[in-house]
Protein backbone atom coordinates (compact mmCIF):
# COMPACT_ATOMS: atom_id res chain seq x y z
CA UNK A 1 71.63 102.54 71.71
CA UNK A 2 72.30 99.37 73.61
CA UNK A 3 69.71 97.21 74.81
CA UNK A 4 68.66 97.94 78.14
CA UNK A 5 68.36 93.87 78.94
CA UNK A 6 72.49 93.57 77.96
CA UNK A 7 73.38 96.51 80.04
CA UNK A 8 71.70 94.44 83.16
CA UNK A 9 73.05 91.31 82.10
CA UNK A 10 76.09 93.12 81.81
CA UNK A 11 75.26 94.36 85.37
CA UNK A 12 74.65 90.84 86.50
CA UNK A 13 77.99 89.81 85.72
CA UNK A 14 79.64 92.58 87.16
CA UNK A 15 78.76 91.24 90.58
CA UNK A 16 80.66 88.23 90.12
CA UNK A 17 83.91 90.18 89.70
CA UNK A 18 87.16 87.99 88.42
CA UNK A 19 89.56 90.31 90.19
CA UNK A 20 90.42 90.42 94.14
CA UNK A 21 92.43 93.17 95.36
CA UNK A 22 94.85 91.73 98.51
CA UNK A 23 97.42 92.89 100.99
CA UNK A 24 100.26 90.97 102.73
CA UNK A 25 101.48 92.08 106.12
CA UNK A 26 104.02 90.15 108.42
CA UNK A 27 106.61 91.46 110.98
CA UNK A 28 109.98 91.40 110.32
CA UNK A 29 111.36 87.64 109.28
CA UNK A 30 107.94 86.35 109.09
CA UNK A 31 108.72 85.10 105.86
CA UNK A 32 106.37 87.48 104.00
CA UNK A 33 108.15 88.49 100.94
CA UNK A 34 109.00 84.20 100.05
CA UNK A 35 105.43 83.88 100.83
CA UNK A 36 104.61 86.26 98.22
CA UNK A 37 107.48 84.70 95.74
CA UNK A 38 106.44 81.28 96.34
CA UNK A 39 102.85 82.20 95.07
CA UNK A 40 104.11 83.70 92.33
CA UNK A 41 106.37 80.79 91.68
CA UNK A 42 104.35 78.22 91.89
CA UNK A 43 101.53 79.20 90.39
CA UNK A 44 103.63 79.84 87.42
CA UNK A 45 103.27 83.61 87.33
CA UNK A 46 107.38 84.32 87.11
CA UNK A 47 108.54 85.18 83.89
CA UNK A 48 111.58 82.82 83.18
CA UNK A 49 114.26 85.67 83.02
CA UNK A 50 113.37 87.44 86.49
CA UNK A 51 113.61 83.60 87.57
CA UNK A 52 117.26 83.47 86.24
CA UNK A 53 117.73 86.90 87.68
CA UNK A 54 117.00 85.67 91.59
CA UNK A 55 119.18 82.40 91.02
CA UNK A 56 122.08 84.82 89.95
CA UNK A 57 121.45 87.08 92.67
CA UNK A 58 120.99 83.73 95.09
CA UNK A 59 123.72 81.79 93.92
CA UNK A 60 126.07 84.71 94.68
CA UNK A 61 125.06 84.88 97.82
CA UNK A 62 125.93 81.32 98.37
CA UNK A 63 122.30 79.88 98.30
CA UNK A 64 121.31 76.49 97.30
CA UNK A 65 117.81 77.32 96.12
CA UNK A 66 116.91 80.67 94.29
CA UNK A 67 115.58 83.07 97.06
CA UNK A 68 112.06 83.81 96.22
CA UNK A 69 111.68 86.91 98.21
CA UNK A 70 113.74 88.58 95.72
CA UNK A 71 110.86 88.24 93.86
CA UNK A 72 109.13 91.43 95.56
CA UNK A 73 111.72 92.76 97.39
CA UNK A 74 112.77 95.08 94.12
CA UNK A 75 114.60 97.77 95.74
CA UNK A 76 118.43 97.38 96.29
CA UNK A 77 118.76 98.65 99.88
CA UNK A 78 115.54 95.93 100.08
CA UNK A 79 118.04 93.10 99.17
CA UNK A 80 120.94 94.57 100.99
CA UNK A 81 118.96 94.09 103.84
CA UNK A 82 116.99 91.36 103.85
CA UNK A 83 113.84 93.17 104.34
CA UNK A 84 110.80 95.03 103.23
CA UNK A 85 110.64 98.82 102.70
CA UNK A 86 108.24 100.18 100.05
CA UNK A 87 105.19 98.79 99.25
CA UNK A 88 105.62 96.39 95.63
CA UNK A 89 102.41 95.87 93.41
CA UNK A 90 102.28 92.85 91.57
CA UNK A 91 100.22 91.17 88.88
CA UNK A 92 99.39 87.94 88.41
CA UNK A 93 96.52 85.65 87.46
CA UNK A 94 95.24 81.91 87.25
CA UNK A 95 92.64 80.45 85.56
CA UNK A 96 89.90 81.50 88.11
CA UNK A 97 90.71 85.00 88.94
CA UNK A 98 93.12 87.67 88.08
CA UNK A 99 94.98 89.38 91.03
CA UNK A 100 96.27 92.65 92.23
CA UNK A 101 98.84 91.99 95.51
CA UNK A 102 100.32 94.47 97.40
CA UNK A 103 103.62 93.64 99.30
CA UNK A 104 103.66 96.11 102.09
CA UNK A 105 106.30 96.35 105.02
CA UNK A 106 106.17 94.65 108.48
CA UNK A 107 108.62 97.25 110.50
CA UNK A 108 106.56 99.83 112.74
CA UNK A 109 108.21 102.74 111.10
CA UNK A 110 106.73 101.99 107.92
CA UNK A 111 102.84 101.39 109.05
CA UNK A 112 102.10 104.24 106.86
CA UNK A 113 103.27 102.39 103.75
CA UNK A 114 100.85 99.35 104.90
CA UNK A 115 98.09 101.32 104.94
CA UNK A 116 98.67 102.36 101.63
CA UNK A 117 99.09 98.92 100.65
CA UNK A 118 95.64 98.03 102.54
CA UNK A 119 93.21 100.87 101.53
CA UNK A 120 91.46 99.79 98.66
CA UNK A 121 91.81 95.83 99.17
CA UNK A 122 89.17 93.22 99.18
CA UNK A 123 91.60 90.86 101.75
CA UNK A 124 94.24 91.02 103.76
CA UNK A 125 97.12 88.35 104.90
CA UNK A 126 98.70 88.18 108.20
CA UNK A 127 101.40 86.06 108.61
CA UNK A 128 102.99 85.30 111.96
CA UNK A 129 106.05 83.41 112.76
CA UNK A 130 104.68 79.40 114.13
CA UNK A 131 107.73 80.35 116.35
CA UNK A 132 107.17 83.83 117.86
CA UNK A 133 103.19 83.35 118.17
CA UNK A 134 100.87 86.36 118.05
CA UNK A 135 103.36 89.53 118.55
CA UNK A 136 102.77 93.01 118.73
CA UNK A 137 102.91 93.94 115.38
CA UNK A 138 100.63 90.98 114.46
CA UNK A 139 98.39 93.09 116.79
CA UNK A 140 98.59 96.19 114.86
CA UNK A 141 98.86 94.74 111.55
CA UNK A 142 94.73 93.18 112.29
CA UNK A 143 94.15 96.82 114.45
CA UNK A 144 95.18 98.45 110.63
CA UNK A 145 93.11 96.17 108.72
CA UNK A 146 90.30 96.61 110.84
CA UNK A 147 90.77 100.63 110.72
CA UNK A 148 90.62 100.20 106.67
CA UNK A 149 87.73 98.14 106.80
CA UNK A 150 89.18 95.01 105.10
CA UNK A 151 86.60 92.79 105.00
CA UNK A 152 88.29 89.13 104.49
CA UNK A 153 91.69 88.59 106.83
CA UNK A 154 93.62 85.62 106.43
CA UNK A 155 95.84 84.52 109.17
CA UNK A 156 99.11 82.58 107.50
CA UNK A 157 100.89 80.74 110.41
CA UNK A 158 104.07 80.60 108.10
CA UNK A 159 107.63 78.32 109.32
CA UNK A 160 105.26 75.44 110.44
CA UNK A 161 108.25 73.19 109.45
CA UNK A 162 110.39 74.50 112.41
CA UNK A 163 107.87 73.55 114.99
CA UNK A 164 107.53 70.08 113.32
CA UNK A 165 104.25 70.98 111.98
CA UNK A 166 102.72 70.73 115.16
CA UNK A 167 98.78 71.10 114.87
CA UNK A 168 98.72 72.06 118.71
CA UNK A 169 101.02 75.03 117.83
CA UNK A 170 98.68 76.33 114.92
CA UNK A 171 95.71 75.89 117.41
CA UNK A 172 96.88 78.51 119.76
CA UNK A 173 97.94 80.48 117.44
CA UNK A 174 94.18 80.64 115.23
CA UNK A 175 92.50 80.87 118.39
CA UNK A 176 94.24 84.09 119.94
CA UNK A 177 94.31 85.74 116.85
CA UNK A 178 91.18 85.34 115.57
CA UNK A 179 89.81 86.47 119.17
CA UNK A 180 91.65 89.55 118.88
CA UNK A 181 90.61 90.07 114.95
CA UNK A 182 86.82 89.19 115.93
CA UNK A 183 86.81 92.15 118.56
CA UNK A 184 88.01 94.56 116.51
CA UNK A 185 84.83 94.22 114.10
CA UNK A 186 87.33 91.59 111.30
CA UNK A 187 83.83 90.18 109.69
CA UNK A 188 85.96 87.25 108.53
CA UNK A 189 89.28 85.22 109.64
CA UNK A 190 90.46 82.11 108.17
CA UNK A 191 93.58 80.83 109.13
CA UNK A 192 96.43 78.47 107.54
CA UNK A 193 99.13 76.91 108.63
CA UNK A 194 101.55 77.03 106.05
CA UNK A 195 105.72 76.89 105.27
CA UNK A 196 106.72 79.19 102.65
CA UNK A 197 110.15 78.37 102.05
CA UNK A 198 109.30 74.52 101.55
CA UNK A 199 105.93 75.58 99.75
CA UNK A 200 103.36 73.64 102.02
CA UNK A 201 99.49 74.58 101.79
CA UNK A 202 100.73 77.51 99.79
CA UNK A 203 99.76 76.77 96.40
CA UNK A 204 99.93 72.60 96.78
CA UNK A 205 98.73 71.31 100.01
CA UNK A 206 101.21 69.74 102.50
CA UNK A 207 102.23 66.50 102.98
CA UNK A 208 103.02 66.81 106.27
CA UNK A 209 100.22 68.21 107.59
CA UNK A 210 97.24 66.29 106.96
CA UNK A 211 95.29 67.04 110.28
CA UNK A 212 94.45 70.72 108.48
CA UNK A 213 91.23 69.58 105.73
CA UNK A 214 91.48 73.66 104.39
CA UNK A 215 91.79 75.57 101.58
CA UNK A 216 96.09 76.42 100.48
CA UNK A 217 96.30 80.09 100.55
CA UNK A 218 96.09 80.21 96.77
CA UNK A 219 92.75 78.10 96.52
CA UNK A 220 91.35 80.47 99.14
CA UNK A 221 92.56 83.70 97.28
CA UNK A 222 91.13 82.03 93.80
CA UNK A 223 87.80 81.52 96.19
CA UNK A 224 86.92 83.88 98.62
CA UNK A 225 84.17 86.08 97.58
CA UNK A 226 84.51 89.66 97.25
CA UNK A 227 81.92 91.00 99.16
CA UNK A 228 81.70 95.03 98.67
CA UNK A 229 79.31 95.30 95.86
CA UNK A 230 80.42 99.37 94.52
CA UNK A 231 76.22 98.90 92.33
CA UNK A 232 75.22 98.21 95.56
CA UNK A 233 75.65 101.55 97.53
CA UNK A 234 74.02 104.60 96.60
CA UNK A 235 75.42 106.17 93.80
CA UNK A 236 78.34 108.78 93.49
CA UNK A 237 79.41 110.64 90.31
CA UNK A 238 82.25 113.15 91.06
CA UNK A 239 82.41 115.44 88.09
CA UNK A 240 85.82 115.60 86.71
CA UNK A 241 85.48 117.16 83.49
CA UNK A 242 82.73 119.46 81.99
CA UNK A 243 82.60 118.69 77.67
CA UNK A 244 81.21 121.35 75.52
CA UNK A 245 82.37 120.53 71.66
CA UNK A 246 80.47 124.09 70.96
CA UNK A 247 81.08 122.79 67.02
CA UNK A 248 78.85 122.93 64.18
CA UNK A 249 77.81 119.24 65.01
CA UNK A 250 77.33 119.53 68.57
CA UNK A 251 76.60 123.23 68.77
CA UNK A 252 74.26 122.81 72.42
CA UNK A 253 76.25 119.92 73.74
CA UNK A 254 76.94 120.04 77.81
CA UNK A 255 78.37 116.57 79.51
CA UNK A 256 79.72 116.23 82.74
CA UNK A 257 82.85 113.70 82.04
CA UNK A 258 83.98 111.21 85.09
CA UNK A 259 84.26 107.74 86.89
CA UNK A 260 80.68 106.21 88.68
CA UNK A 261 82.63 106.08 92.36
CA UNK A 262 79.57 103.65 93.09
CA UNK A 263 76.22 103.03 92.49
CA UNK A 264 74.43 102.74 89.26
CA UNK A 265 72.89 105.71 87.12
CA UNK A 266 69.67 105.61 84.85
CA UNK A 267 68.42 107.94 82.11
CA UNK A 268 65.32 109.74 83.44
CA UNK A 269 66.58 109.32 87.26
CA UNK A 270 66.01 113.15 89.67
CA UNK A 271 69.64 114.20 90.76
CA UNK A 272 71.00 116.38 93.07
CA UNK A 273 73.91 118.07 92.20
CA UNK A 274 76.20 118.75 94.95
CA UNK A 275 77.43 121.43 96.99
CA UNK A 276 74.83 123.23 95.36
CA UNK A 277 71.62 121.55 95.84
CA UNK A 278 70.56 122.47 92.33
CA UNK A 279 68.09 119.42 90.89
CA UNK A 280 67.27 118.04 87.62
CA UNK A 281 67.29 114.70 85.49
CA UNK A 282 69.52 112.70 83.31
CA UNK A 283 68.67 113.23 79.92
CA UNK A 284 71.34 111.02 78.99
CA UNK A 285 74.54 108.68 79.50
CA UNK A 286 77.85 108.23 77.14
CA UNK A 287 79.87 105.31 77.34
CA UNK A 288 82.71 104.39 74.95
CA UNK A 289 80.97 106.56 72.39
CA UNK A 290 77.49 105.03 73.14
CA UNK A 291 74.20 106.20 74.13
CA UNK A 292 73.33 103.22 77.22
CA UNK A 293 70.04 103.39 79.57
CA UNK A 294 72.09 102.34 82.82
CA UNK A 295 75.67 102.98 84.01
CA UNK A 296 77.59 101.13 87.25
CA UNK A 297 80.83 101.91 89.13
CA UNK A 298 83.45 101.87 88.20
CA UNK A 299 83.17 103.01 84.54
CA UNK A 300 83.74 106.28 83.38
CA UNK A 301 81.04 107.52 81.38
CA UNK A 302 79.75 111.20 80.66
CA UNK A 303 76.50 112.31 82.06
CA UNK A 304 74.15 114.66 80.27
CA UNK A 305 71.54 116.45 82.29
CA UNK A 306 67.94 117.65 80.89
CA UNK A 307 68.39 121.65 82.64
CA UNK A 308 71.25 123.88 82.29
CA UNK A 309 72.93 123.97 85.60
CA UNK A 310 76.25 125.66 86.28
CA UNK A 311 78.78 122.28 87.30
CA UNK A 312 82.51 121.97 87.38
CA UNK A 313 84.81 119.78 88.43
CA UNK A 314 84.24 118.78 92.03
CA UNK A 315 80.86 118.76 91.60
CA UNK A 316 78.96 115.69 93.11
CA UNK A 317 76.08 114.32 90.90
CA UNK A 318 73.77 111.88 93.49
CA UNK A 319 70.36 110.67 93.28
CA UNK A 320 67.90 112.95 94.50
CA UNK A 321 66.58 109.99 96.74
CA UNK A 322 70.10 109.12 98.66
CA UNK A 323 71.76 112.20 98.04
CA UNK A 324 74.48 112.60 100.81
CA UNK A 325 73.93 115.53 103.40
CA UNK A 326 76.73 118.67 103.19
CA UNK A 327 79.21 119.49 105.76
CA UNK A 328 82.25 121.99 106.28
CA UNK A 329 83.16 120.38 109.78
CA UNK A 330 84.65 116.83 108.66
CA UNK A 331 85.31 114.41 112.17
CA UNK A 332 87.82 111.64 110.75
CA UNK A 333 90.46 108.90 111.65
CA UNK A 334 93.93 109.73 109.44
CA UNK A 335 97.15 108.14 109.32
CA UNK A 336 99.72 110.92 109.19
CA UNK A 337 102.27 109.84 106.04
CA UNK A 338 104.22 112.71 106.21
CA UNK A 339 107.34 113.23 108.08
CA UNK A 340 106.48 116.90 108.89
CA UNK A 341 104.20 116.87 111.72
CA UNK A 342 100.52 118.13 111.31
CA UNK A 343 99.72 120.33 114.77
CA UNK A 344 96.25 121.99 115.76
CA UNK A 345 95.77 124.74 113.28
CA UNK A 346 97.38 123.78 110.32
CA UNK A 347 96.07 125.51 107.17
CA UNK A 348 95.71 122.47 104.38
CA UNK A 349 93.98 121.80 101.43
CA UNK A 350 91.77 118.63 101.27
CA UNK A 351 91.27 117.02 98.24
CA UNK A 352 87.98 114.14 98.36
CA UNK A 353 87.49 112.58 95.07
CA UNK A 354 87.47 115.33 92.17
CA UNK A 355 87.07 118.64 95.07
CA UNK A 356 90.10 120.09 96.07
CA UNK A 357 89.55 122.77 99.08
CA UNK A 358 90.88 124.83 101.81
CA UNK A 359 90.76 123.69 105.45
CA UNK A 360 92.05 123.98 108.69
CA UNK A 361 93.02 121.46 110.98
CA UNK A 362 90.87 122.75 114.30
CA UNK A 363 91.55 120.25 116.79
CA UNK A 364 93.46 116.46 117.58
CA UNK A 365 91.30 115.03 119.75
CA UNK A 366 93.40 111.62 120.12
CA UNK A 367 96.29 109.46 118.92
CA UNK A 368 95.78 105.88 118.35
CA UNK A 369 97.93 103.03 120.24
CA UNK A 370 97.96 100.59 117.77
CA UNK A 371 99.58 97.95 120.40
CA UNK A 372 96.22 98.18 122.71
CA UNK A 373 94.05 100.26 121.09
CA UNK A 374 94.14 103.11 123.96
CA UNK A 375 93.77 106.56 122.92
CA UNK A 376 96.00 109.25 123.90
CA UNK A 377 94.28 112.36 124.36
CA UNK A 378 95.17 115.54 122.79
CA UNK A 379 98.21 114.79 121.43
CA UNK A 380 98.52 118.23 119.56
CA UNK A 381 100.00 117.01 116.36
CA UNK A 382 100.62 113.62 114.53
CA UNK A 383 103.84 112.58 113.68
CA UNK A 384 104.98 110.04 110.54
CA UNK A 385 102.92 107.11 110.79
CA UNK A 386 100.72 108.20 113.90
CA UNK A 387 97.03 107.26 113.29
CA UNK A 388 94.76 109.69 114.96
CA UNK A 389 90.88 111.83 115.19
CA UNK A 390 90.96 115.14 113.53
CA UNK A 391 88.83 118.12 113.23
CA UNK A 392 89.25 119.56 110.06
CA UNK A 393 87.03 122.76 108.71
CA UNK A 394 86.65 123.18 105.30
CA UNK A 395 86.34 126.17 103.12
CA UNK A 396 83.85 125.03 101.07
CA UNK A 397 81.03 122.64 101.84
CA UNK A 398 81.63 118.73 100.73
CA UNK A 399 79.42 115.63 100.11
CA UNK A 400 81.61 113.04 102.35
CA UNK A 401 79.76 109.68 103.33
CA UNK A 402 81.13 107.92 106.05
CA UNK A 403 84.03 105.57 105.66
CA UNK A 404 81.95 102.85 106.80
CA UNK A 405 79.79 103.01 104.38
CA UNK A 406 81.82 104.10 101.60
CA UNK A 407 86.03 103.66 101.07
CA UNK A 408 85.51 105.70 98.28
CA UNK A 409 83.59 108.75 99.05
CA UNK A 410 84.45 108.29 103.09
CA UNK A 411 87.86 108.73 102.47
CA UNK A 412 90.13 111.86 101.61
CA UNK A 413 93.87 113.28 101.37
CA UNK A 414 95.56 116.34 103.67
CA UNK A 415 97.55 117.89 101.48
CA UNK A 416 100.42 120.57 102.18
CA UNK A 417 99.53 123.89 100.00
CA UNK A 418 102.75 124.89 99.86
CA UNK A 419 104.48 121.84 98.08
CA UNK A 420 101.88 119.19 97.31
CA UNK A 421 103.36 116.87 99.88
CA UNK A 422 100.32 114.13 100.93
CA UNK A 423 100.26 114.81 104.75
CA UNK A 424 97.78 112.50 105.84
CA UNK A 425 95.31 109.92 104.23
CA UNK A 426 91.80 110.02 106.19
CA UNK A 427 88.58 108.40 106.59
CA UNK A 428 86.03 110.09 107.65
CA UNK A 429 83.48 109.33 110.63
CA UNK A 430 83.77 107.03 113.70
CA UNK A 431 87.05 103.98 113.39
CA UNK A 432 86.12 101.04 115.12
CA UNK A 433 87.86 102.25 118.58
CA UNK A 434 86.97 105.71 118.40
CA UNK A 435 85.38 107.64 121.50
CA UNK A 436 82.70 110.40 120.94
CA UNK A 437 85.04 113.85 121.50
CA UNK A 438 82.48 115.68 123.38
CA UNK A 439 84.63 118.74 124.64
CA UNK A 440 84.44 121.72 122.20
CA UNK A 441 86.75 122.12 119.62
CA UNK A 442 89.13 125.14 120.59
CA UNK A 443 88.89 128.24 117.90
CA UNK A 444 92.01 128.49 115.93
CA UNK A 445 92.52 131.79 115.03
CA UNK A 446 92.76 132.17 111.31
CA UNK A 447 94.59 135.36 109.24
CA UNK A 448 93.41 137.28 106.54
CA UNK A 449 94.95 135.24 103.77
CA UNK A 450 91.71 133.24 102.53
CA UNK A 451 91.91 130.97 105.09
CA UNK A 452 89.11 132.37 107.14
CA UNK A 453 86.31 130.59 107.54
């Protein structure tokens, strides 16, 4: 068995995670997609044949220099037309810190695709035209980011070069957004002036503007500090699998088989096993085909308990101390994904981590206006890429913390029974420009067909 003392060293290091999770976001012709190519260009993270592929594809087109958008912009009707579509994941790393980027789309019709993008990152970064100023989608790029919880936004004042690197113009440009990203609860808003197609403050600070004494978007990426701690919040273990060898060498042998969502287990700890309520204590914890003390999110481990409880997958596994409290009425925020609508009664199934249930959609309360934040009241369905409050009832009870204070076990996925189709990703409990919906929720009539409840 491993030492307790390394498995809390090993905890200790943990904390000061190597890896940052990020999003880009820009409106159309920001210059988001050379942003992204110029970091990966410059900070020598190109292999040197997709190099020779974009000057090919550049020099057709009559370019001087290889177009470094075509780094990210991987799908063809993306390079027929000069913009972003579907969100591209790429990995890179430097000496300091390894990276995980998500290239997500600036046009409105595709905010759903952004908040894809933006759901499980650590930062976020806004880039706005030095030209065009703060525009509306700027607006509801930060309003998104905000929604998700994002805790670091960087604001990348891109094309300085065509406004003669003005510091004045940057100014105005920090101050608005940063006083529109502040009152939407951003916790944190640094902002750049950069020029991605001639590579200033990107990865090498600029010559040209030497009034700006801050980090280049790179040396703030390599930097910032990810500040979600997943050991720090209570601890979640959603059961996916349930192990029982029954062999001649593990003839009494019961483990319950998944990933730590957060939090940190410990032999001998009192846990509640959820929806049931049933209690007991772990006996013991697997990992990689050890016996350990202590476990941490986000390994997968497997979980033996000391009584003989019946658990499958779905089950929730929480301390006894900080269990979360049961519900089958879930109030959330969702972005609708899916280009059939989802209307007031709408028989789904929910699926939050390992639990997959039945639900009905019982009310709308509101749609989100992303450009100022206003709510429209009872819309009566969401349409593709409409963010909104739902009232969904479930089936079956579930163990959901609130988004705030959990993106893993706060959020969950509307899912069409009929075909599978993702409908709508949600997060559950108040959004930061939510309204309490005190009217009562109308009664939707449900049939006979095990949707009653």
């Amino acid at each position: 068995m491993t030492s307790t003392t390394d498995q809390v060293a090993g905890l200790d290091d943990l904390a000061a995670t190597t890896l940052l999770r990020f999003a880009t976001a820009g409106s159309v012709d920001d210059g988001k997609s050379t942003l992204v190519g110029r970091l990966l260009h410059d900070s020598k993270s190109v292999l040197t044949d997709q190099l020779e592929a974009v000057e090919a594809v550049s020099a057709q087109r009559g370019q001087d220099a290889p177009d470094l958008a075509l780094l990210t912009d991987g799908l063809r009707a993306e390079r027929e037309q000069g913009i972003t579509i579907d969100v591209a994941y790429r990995y890179f790393a430097t000496a300091r810190r390894r990276f995980i980027l998500a290239d997500t789309p600036g046009h409105v019709q595709y905010t759903r695709n952004m908040v894809t993008g933006a759901s499980t990152a650590d930062l976020a970064v806004v880039l706005v035209d030095a030209r065009n100023g703060v525009i509306e989608q700027t607006r509801r790029h930060a309003a998104v980011a905000a929604l998700l919880r994002v805790p670091h936004v960087v604001l990348a004042v891109n094309k300085m070069d065509l406004v003669g690197y003005e510091e004045a113009v940057f100014a105005k440009i920090a101050e608005e957004f940063t006083a529109y990203a502040s009152d939407l609860g951003v916790p944190e808003i640094t902002a750049i002036p950069i020029s991605a197609l001639a590579g200033d403050n990107v990865v090498e600070p600029s010559a040209h503007m030497d009034w700006y004494g801050g980090p280049t978007v790179l040396e703030h990426l390599e930097t910032v500090p990810v500040s979600h701690d997943l050991t720090a919040c209570p601890a979640r273990f959603p059961v996916q699998y349930v192990i029982r060898p029954q062999t001649a060498e593990h003839p009494d042998y019961r483990g319950y088989a998944g990933q730590i969502a957060s939090g940190v287990l410990r032999v001998g700890e009192a846990v509640t096993v959820l929806p049931s309520g049933r209690t007991s204590v772990i006996e013991g914890i697997d990992a990689l085909g050890q016996s350990v003390d202590i476990a941490w999110a986000p390994q997968s481990v497997t979980v033996r308990l000391r009584d003989d409880i019946d658990i499958s997958r779905g089950d929730l596994i929480a301390p006894s101390a900080s269990a979360p409290a049961t519900t089958q009425d879930v109030e959330a925020t969702v972005c609708h994904v899916a280009d059939q609508p989802l209307a007031v009664g709408a028989r789904v199934l929910l699926k939050h981590t390992t639990r997959t249930v039945k639900a009905i959609v019982k009310d709308i309360p509101s749609r989100l206006t992303l450009d100022d934040l206003s709510q429209h009241p009872d819309p009566g369905q969401l349409v593709a890429n409409d963010i909104g409050r739902v009232v969904v009832r479930t089936a079956e009870p579930l163990a959901l913390d609130a988004y705030a204070d959990s993106r893993r076990t706060g959020s969950f996925l509307l899912i069409d029974p009929a075909d599978g189709t993702t409908l709508a990703a949600g997060m559950a409990g108040e959004a930061f420009a939510a309204h309490a919906h005190d009217a009562e929720t109308e009664a939707v009539q449900a049939d006979d067909e095990g949707w009653d409840f």
